[in-house]
N, C-alpha and C. Protein backbone atom coordinates (compact mmCIF):
# COMPACT_ATOMS: atom_id res chain seq x y z
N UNK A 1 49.82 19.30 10.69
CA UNK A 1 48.52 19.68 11.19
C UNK A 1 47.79 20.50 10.14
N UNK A 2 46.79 20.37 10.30
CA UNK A 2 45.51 21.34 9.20
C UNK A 2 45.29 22.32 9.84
N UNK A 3 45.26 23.64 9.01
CA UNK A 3 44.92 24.66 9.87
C UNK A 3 43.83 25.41 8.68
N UNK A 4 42.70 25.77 9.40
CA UNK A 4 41.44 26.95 8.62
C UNK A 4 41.83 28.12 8.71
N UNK A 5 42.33 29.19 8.00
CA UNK A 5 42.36 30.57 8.26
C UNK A 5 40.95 31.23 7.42
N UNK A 6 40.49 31.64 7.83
CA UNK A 6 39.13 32.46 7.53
C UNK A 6 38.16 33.13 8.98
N UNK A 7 38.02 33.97 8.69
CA UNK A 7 37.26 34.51 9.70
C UNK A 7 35.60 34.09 9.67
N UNK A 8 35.23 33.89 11.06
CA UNK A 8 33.62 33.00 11.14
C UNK A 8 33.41 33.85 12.31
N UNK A 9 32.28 35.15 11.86
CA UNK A 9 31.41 35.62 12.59
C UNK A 9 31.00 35.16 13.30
N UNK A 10 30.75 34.61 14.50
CA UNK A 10 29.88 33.99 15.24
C UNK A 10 28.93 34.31 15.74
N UNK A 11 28.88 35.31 16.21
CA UNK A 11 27.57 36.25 17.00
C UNK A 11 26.46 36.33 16.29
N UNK A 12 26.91 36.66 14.99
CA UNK A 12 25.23 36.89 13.86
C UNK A 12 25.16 36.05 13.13
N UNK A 13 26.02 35.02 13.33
CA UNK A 13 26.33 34.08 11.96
C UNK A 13 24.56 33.16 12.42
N UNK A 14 23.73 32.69 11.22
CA UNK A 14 22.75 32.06 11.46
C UNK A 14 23.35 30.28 11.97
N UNK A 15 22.20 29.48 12.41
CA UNK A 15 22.59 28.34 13.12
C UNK A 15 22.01 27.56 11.42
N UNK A 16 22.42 26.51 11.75
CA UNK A 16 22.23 25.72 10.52
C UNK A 16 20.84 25.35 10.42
N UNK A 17 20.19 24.76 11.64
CA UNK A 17 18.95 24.63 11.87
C UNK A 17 18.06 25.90 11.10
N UNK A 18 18.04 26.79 11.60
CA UNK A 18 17.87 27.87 10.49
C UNK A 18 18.38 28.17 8.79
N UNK A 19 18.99 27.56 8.67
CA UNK A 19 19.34 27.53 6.94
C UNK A 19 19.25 26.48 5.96
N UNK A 20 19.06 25.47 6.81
CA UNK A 20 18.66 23.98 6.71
C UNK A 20 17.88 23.04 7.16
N UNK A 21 16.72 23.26 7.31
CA UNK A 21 15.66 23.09 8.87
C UNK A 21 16.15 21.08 8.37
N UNK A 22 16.64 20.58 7.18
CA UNK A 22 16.80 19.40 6.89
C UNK A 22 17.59 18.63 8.08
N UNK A 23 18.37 19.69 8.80
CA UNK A 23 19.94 19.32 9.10
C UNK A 23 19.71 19.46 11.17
N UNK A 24 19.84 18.71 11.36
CA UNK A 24 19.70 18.65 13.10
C UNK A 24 21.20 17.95 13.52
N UNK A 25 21.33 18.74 14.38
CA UNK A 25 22.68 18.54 15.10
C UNK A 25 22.33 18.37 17.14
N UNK A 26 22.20 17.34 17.53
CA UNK A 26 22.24 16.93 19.05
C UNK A 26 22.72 16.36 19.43
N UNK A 27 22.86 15.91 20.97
CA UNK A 27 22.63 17.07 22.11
C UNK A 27 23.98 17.85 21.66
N UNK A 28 23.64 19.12 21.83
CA UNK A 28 24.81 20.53 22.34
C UNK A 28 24.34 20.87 23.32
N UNK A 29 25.22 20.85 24.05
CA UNK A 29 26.58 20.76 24.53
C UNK A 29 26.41 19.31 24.44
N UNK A 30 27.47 18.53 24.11
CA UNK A 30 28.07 16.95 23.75
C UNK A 30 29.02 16.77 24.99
N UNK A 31 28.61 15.04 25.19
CA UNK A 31 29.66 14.79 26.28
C UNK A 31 30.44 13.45 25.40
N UNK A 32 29.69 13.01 24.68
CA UNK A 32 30.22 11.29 24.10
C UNK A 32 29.64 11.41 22.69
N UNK A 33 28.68 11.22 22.51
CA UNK A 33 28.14 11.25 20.83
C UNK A 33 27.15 12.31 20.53
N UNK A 34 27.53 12.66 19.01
CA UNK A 34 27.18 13.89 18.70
C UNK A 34 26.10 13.27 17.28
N UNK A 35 24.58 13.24 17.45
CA UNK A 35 24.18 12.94 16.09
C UNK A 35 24.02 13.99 15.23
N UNK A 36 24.01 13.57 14.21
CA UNK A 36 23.48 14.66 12.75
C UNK A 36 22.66 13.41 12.17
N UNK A 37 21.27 14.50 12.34
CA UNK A 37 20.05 13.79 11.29
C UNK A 37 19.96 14.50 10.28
N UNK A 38 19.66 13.94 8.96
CA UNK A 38 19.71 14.63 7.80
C UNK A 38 17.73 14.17 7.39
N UNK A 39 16.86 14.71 7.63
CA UNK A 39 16.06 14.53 7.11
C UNK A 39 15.83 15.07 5.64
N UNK A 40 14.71 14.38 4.59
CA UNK A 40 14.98 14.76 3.14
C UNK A 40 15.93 14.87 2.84
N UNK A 41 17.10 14.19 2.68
CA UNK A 41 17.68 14.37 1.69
C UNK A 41 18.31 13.15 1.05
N UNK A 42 18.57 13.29 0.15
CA UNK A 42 19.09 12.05 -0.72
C UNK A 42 19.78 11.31 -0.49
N UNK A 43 20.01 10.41 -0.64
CA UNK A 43 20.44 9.22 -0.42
C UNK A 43 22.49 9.60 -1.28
N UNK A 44 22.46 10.37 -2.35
CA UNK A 44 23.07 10.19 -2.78
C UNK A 44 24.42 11.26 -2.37
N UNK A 45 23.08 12.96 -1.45
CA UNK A 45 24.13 13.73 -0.92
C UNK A 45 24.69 12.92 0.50
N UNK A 46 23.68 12.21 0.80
CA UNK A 46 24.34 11.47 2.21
C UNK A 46 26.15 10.60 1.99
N UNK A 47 25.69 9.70 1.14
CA UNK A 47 27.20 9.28 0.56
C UNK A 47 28.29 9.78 -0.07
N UNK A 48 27.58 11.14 -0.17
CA UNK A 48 28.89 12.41 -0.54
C UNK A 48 29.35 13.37 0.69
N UNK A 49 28.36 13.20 1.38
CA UNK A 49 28.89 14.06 2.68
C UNK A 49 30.26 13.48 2.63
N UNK A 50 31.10 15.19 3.38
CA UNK A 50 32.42 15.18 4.06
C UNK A 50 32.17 16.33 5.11
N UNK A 51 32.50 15.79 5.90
CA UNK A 51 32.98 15.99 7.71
C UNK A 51 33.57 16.16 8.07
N UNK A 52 33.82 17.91 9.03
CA UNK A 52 35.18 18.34 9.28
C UNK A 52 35.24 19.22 10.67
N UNK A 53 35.65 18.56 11.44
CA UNK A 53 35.24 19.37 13.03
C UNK A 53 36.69 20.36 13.32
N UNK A 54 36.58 21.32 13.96
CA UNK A 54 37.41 22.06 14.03
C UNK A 54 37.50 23.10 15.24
N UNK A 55 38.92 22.77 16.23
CA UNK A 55 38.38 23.63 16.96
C UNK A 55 39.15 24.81 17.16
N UNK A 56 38.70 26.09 18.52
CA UNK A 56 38.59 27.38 17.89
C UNK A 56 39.55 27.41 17.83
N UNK A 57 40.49 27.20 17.50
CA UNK A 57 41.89 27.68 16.99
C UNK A 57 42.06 27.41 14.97
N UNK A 58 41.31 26.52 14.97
CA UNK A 58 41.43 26.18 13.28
C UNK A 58 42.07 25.09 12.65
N UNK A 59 42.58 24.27 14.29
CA UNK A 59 43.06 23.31 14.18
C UNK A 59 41.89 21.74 13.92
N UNK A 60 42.24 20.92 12.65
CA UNK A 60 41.39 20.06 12.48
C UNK A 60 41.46 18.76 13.60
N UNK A 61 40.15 18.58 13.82
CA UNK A 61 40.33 17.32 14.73
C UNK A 61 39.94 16.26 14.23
N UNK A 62 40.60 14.67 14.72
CA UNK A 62 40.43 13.33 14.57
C UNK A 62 39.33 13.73 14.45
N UNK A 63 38.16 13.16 13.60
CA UNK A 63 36.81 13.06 13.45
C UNK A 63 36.61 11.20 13.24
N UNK A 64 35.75 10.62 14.00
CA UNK A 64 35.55 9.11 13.67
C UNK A 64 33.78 9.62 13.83
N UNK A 65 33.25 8.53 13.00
CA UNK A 65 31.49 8.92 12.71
C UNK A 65 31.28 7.49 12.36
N UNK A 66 30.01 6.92 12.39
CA UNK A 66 29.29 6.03 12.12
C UNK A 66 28.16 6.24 11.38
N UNK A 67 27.63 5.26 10.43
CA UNK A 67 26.18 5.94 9.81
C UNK A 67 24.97 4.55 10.54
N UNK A 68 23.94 5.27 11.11
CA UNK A 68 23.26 4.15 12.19
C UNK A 68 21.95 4.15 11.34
N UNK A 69 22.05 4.77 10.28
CA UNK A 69 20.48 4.21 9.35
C UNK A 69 19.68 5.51 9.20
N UNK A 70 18.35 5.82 8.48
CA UNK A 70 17.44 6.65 8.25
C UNK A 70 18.14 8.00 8.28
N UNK A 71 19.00 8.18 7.68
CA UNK A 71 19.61 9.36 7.56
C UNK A 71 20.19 9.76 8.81
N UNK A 72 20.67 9.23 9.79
CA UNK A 72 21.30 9.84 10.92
C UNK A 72 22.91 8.98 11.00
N UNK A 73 24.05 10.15 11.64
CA UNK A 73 25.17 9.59 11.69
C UNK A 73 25.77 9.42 12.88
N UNK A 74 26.55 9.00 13.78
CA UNK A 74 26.82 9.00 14.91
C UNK A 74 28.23 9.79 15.21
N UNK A 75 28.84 10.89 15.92
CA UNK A 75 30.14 11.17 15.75
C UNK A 75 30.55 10.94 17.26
N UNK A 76 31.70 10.49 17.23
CA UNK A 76 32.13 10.00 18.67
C UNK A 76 33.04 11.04 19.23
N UNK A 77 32.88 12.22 20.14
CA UNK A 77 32.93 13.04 20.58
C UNK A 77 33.99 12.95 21.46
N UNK A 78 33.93 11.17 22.88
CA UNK A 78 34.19 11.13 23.78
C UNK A 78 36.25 11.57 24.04
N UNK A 79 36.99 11.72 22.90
CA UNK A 79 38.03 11.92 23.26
C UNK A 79 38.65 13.24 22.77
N UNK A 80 37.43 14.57 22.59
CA UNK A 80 37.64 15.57 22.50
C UNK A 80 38.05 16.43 23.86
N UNK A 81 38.90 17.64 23.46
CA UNK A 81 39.42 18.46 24.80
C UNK A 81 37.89 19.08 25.29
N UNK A 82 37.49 19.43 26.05
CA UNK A 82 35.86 20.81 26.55
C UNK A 82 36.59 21.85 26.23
N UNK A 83 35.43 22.37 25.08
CA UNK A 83 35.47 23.50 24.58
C UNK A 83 34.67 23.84 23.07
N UNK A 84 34.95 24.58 22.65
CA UNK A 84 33.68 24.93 21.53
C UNK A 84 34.79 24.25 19.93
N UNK A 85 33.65 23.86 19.38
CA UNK A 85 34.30 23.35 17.58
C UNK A 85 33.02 23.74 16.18
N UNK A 86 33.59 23.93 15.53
CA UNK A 86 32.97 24.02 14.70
C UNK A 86 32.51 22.79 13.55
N UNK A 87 31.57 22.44 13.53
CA UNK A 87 31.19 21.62 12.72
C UNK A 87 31.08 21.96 11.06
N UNK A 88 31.69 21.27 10.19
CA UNK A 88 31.95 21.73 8.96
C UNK A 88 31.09 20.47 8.21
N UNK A 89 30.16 20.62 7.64
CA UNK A 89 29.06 19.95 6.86
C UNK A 89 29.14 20.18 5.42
N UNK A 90 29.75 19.32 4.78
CA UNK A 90 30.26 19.68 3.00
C UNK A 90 29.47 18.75 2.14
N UNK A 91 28.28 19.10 1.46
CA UNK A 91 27.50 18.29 0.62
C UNK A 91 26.95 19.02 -0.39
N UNK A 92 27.43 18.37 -1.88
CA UNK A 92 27.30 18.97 -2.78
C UNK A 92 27.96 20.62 -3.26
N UNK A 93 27.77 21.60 -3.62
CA UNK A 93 28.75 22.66 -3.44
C UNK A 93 28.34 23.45 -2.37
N UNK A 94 27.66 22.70 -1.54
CA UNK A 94 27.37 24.10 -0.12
C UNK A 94 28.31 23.20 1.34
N UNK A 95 28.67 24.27 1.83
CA UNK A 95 29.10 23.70 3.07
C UNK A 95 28.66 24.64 4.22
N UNK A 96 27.87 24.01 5.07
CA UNK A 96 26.99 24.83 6.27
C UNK A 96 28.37 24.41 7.74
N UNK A 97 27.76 25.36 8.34
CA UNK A 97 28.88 25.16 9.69
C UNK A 97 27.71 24.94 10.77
N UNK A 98 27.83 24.66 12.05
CA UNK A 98 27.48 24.46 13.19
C UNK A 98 28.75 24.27 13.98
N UNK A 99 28.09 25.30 15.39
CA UNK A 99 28.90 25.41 16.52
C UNK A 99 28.87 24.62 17.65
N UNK A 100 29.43 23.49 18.04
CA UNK A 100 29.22 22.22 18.93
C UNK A 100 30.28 22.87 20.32
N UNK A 101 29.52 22.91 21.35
CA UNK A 101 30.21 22.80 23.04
C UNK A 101 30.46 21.29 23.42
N UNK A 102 31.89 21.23 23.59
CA UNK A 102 32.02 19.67 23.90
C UNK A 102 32.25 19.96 25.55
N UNK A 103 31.36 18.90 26.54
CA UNK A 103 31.64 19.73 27.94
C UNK A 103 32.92 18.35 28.13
C-alpha cells in the first residue's frame, strides 16, 4: 500500500479554485463522477498531468479517469468508501491539492 506522511492543514489551507481559478473540480460532495476542468491550459501540461486521490488516512486510492475533450477529465468515483479524499493535481513542478466529500 502507498502511504503520504505529511501534514495538510486543512482549515486555512486555500481551495484550489482560489490558487488556480484555471482548475475546477465538480460536483463536491461526489456520488459517481468527479470532473476536473482545466481551462487555459496547455495542451501539453494536460498530457503531463498525474493524479493522485487519497484518503484521510494517506492511504492511496484506485484512481480510474477518462479524458472527455476541451480540457475536462472524468474520474469515476462510484466505488469509493463516503468520506473525505484529497485530490492530488501534479502538473509541471507544482502540485495543488483539493478536498473531495465522496457521499
Amino acid at each position: 500500500m502507498d502511504y503520504i506522511v505529511a501534514p495538510v492543514p486543512m482549515a486555512n489551507a486555500p481551495e484550489i479554485d482560489e490558487m488556480i481559478p484555471q482548475f475546477r473540480v465538480y460536483p463536491n460532495p461526489v456520488t459517481q463522477e468527479l470532473t476536473l476542468e482545466m481551462n487555459g491550459h496547455s495542451q501539453e501540461l494536460q498530457k503531463g498531468l498525474k493524479l493522485s486521490l487519497f484518503d484521510a488516512k494517506g492511504i492511496k486510492a484506485d484512481l480510474h479517469w477518462v479524458w472527455t475533450g476541451s480540457g475536462q477529465l472524468e474520474i469515476d468515483c462510484a466505488n469509493l468508501i463516503p468520506g473525505i479524499y484529497i485530490l492530488a493535481i501534479e502538473g509541471g513542478r507544482k502540485v495543488f491539492y483539493h478536498r473531495v466529500s465522496k457521499l
